[in-house]
N, C-alpha and C. Protein backbone atom coordinates (compact mmCIF):
# COMPACT_ATOMS: atom_id res chain seq x y z
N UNK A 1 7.82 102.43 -77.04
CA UNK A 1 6.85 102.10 -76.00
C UNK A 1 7.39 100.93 -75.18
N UNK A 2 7.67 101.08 -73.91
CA UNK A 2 8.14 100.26 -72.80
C UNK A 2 7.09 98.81 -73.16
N UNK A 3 7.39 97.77 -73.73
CA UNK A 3 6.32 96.74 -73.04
C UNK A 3 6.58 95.75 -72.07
N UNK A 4 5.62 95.12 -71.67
CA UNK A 4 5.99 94.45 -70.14
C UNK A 4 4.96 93.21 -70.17
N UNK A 5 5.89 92.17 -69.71
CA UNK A 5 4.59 90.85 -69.57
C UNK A 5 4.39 90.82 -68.74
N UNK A 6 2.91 90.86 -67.91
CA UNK A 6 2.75 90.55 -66.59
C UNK A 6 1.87 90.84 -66.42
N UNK A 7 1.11 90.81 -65.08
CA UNK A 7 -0.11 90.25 -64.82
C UNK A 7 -1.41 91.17 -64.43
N UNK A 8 -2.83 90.79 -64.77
CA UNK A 8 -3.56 91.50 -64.40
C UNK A 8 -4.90 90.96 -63.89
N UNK A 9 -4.95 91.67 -62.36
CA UNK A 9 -5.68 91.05 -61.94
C UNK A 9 -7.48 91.13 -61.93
N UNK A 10 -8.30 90.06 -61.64
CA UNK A 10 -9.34 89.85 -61.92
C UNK A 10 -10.10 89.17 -60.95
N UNK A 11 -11.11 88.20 -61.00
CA UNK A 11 -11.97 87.98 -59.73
C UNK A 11 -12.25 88.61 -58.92
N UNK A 12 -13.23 88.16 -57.80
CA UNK A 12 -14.14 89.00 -56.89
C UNK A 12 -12.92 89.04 -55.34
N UNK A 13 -13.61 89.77 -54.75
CA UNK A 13 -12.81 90.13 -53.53
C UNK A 13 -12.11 88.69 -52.59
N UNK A 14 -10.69 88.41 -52.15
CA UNK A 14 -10.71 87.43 -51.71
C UNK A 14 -10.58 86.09 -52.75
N UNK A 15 -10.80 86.37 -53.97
CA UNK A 15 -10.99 85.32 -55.05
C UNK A 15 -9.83 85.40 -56.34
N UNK A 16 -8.20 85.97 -55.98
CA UNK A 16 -8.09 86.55 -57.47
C UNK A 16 -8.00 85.16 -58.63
N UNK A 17 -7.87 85.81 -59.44
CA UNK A 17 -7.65 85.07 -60.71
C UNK A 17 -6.91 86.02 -61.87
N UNK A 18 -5.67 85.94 -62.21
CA UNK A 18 -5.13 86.81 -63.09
C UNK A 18 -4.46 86.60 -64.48
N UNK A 19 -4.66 87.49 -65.46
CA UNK A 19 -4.77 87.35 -66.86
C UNK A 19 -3.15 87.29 -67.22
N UNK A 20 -2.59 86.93 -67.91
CA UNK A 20 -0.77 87.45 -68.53
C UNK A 20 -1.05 87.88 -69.14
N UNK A 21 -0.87 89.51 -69.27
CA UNK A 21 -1.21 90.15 -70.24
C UNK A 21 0.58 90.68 -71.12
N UNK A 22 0.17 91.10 -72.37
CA UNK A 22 1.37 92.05 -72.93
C UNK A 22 0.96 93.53 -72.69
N UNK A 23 1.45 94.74 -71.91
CA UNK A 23 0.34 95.51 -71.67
C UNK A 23 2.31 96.90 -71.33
N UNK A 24 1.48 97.75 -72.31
CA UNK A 24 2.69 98.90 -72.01
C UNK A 24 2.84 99.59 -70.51
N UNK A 25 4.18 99.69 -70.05
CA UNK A 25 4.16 99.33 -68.59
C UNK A 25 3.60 101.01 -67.85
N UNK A 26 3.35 101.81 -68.29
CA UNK A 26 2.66 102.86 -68.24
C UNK A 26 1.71 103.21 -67.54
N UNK A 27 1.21 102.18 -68.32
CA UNK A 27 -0.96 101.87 -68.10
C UNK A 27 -1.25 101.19 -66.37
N UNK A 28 -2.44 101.21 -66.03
CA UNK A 28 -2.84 100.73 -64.86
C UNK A 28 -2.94 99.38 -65.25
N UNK A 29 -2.54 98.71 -63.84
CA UNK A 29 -2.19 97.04 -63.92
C UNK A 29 -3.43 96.64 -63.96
N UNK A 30 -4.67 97.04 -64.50
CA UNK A 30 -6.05 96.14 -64.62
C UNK A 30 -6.45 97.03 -65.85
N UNK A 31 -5.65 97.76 -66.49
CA UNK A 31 -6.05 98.94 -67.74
C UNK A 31 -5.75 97.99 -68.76
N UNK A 32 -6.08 98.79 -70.11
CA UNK A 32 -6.41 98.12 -71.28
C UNK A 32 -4.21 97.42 -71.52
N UNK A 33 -4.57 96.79 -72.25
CA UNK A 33 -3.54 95.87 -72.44
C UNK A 33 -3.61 95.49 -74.00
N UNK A 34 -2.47 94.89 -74.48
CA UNK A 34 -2.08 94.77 -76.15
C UNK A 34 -2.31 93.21 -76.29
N UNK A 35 -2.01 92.19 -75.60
CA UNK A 35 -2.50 90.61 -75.87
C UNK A 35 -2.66 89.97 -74.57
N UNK A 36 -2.89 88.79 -74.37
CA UNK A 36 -3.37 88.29 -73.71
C UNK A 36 -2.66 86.90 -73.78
N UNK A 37 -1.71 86.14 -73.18
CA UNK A 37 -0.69 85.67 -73.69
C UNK A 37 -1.37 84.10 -72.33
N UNK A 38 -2.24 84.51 -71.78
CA UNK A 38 -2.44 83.37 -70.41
C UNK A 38 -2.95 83.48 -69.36
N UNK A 39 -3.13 82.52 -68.12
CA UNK A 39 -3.97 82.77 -67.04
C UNK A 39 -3.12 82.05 -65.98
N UNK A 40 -3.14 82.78 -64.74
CA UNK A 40 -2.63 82.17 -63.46
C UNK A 40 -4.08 82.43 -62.43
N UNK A 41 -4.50 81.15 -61.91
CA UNK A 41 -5.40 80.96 -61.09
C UNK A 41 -4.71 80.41 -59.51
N UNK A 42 -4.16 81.70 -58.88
CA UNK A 42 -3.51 80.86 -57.35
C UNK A 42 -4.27 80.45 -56.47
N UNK A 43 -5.80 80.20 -56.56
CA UNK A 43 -6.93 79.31 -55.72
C UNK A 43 -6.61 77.90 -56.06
N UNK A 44 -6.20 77.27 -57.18
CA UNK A 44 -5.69 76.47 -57.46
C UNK A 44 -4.33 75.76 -56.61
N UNK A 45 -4.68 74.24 -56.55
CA UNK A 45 -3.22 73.68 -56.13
C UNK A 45 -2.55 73.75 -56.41
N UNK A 46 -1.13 73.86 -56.14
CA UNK A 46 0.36 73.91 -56.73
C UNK A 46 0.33 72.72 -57.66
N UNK A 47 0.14 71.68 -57.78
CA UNK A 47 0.52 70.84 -58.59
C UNK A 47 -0.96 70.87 -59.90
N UNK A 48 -1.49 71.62 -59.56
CA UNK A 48 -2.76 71.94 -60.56
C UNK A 48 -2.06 72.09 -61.88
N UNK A 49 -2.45 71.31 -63.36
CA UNK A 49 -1.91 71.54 -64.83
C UNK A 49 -2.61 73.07 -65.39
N UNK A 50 -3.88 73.42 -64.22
CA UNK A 50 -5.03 74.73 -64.59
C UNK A 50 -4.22 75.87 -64.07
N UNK A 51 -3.34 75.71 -62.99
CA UNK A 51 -2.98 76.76 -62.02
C UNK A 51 -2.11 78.14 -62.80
N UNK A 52 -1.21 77.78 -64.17
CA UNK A 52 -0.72 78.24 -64.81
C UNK A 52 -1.07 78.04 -66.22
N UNK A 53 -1.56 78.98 -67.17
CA UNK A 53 -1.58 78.62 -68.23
C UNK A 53 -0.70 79.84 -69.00
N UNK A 54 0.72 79.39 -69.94
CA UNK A 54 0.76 80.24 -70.90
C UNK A 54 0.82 79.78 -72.58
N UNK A 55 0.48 80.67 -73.75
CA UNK A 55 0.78 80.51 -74.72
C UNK A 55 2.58 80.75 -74.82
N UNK A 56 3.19 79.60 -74.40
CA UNK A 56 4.49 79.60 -74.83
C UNK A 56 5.32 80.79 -76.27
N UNK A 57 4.63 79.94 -77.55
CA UNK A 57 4.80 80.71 -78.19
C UNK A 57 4.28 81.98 -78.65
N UNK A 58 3.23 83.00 -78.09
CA UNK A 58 3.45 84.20 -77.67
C UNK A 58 4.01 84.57 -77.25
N UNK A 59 4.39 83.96 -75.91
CA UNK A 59 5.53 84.66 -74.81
C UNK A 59 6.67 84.93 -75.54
N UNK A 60 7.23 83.95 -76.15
CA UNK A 60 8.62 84.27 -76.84
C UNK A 60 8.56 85.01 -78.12
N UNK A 61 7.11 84.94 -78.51
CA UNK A 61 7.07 86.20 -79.83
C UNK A 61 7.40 87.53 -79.05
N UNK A 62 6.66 87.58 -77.69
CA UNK A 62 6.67 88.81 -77.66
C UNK A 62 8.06 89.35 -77.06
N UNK A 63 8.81 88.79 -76.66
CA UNK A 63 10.18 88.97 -75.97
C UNK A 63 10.96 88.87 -77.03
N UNK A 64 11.01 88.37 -78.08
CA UNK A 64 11.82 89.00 -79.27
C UNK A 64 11.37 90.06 -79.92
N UNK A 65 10.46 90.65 -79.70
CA UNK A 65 10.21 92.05 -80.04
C UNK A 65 10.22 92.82 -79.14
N UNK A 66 10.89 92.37 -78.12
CA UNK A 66 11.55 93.20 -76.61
C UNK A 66 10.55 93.49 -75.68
N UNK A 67 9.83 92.65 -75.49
CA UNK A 67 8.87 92.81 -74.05
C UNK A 67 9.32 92.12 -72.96
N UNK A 68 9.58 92.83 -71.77
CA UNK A 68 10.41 92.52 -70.45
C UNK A 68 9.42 91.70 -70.04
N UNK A 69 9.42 90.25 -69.53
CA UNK A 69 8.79 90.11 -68.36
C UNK A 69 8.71 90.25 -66.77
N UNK A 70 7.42 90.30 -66.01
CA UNK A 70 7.84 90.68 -64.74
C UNK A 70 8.53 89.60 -63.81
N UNK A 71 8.83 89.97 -62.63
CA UNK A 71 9.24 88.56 -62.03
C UNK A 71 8.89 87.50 -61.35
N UNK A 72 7.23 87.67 -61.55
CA UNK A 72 6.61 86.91 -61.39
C UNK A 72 6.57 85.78 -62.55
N UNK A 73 6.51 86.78 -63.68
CA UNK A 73 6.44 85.87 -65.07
C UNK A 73 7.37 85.20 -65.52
N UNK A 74 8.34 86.06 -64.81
CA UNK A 74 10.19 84.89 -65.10
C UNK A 74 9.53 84.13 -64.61
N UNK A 75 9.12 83.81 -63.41
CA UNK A 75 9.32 82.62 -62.68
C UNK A 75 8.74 81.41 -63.29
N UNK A 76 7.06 82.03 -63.90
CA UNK A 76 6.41 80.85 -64.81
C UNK A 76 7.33 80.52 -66.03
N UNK A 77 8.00 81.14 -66.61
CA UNK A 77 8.05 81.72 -67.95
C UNK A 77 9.42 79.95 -67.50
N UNK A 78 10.38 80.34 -66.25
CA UNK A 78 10.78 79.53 -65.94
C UNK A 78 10.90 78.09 -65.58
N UNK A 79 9.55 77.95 -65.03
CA UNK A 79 9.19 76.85 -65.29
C UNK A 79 8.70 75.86 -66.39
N UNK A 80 8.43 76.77 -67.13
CA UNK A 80 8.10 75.99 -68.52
C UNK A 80 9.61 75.67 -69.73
N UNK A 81 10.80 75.88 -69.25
CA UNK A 81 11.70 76.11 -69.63
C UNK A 81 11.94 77.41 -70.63
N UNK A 82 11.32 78.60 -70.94
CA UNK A 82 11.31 79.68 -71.82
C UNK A 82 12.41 80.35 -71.71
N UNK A 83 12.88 80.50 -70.41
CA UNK A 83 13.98 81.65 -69.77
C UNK A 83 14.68 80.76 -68.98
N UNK A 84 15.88 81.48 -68.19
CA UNK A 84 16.67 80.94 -67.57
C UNK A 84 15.92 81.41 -66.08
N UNK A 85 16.44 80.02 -64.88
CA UNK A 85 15.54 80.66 -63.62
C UNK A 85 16.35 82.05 -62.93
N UNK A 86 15.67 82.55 -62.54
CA UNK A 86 15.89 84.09 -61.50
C UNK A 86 16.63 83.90 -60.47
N UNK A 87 17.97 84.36 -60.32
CA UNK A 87 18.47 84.48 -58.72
C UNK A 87 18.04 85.33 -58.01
N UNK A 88 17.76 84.54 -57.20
CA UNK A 88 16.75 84.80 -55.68
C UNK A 88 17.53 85.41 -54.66
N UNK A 89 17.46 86.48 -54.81
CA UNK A 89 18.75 87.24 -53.52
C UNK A 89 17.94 87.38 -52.05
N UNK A 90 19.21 87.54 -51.51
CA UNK A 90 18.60 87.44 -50.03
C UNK A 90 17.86 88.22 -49.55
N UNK A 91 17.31 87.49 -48.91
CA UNK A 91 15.69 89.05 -48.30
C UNK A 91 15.99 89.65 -46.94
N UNK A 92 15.21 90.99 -47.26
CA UNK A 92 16.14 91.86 -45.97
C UNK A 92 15.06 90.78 -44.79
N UNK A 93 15.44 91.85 -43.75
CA UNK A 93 15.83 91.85 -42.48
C UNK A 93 14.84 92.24 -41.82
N UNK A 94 13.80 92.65 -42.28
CA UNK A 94 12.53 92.95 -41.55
C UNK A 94 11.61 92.13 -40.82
N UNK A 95 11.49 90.86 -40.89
CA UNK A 95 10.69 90.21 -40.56
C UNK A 95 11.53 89.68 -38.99
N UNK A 96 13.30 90.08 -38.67
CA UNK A 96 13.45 90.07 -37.45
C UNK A 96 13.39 91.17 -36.48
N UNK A 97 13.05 90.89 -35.34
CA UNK A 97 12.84 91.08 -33.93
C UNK A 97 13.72 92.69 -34.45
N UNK A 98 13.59 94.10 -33.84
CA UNK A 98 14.22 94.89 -33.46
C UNK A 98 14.88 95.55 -32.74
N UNK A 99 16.20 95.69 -32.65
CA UNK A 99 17.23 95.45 -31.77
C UNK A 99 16.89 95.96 -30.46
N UNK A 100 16.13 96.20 -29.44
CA UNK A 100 16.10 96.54 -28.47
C UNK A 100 15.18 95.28 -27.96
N UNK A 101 14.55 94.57 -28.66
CA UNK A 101 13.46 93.73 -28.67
C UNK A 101 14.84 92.40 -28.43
N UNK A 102 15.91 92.66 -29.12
CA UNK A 102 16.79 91.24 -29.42
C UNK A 102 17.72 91.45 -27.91
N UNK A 103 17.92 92.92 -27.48
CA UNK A 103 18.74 92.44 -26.43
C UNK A 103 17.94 91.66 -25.29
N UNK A 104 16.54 92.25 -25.39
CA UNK A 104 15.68 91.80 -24.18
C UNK A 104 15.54 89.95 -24.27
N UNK A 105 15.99 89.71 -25.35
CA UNK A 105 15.84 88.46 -25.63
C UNK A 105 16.99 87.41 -25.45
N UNK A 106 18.05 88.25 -25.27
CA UNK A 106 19.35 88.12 -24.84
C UNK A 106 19.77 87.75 -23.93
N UNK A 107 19.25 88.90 -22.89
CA UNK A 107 19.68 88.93 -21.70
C UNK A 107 18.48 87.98 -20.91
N UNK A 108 17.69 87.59 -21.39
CA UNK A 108 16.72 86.63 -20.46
C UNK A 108 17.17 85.19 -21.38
N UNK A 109 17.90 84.89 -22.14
CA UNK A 109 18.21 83.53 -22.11
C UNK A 109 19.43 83.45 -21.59
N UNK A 110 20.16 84.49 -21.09
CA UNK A 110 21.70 84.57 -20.68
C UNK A 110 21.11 84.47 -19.25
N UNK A 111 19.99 84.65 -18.44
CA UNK A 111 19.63 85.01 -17.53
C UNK A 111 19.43 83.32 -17.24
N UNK A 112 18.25 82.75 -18.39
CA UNK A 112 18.19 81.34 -18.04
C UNK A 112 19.05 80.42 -17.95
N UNK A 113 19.86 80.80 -18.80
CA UNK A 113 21.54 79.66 -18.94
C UNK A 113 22.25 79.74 -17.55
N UNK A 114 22.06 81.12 -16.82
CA UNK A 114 22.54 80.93 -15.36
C UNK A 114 22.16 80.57 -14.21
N UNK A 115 20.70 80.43 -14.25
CA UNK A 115 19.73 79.79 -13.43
C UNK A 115 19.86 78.41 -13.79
N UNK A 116 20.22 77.89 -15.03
CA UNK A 116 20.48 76.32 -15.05
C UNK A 116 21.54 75.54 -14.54
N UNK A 117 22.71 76.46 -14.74
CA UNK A 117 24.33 76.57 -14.49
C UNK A 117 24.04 76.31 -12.91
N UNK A 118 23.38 77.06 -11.73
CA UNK A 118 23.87 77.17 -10.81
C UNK A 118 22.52 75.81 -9.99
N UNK A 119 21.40 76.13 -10.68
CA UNK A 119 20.60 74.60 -9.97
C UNK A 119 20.72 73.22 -9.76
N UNK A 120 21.52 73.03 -10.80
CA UNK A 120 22.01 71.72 -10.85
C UNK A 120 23.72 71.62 -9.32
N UNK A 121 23.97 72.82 -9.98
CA UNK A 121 25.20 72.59 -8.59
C UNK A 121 24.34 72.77 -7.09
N UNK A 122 23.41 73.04 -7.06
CA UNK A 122 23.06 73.30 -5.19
C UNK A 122 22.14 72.52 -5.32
N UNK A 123 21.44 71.73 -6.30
CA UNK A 123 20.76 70.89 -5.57
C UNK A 123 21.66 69.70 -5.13
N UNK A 124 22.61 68.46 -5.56
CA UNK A 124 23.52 67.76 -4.94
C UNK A 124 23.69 68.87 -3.57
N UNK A 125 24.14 69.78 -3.44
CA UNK A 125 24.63 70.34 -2.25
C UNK A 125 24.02 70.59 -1.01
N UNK A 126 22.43 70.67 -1.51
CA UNK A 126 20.90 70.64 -0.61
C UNK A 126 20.44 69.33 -0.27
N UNK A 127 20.85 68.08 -1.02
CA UNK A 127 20.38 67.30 -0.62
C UNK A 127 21.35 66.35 0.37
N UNK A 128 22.67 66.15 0.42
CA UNK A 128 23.52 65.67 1.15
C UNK A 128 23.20 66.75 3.02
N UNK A 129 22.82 67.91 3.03
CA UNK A 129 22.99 68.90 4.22
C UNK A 129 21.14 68.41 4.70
N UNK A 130 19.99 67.64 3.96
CA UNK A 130 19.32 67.30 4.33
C UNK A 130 18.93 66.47 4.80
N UNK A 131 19.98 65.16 4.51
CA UNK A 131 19.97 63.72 4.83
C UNK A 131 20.72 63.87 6.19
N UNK A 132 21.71 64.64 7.15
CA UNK A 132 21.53 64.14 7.96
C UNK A 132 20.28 64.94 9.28
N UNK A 133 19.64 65.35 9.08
CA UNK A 133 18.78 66.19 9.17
C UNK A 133 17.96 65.18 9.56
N UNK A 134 17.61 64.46 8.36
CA UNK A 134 16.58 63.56 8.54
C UNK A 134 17.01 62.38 9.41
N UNK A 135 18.59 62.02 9.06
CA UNK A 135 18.60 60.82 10.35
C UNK A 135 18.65 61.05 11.49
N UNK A 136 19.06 62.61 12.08
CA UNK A 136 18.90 62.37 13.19
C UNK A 136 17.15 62.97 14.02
N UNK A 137 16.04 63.14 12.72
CA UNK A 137 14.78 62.90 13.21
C UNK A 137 14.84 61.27 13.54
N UNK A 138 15.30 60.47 12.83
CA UNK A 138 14.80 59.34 12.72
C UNK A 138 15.24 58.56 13.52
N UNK A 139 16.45 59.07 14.29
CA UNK A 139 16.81 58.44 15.88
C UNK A 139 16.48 58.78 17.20
């Protein structure tokens, strides 16, 4: 039987609060479960001592009788020193712009870089062809 440490959730809508369960990985993630090893409350502050609770030594009973944890639970499991921490690989690519979206974005700052390039040269060049303009209003 596959077992698995990890989490199951609880509280009202908008409110979770979730159990660490030992629970065969099979079953529905709020279905019956084999122990009950702790509690993660993420309404809680990060530096909250409440925000994480595990029975340490469950956890490691149950992982020497070969229960995987998830990677959420590495991560606690990690912080408490139990496990070694998780390498964090790089995350795709979805959350940028899509490439037709990136050229348009391209070509209008390539657009602005040349409108800057050339304002700065004609204004000196506009203002010397205006001054005598003005002196000879002024005679």
């Amino acid at each position: 039987m596959p077992v698995r440490i990890r989490l199951s959730r609880g509280g009202a809508k908008k409110r979770p609060f979730y159990r660490i369960v030992v629970a065969d990985s099979r079953r529905a993630r709020d279905g019956k479960f084999i122990d009950q090893i702790g509690t993660y409350n993420p309404m809680l502050p990060k530096d909250s001592p409440d925000r994480v609770k595990i029975d340490v030594e469950k956890a490691k009973d149950w992982m020497a009788k070969g229960a995987q944890p998830s990677d959420r639970v590495t991560i606690f499991l990690s912080n408490l020193d139990v496990v070694e921490k998780p390498v964090i690989t790089e995350k795709t690519k979805k959350h940028l712009p899509k490439k037709k979206t990136q050229e348009r974005l391209a070509a209008a700052k390539e657009k602005e870089e040349g409108a800057k390039t050339e304002a700065p040269a004609e204004a000196p060049a506009e203002a010397p062809a205006e001054a005598p303009a003005e002196a000879k209003k002024a005679e």
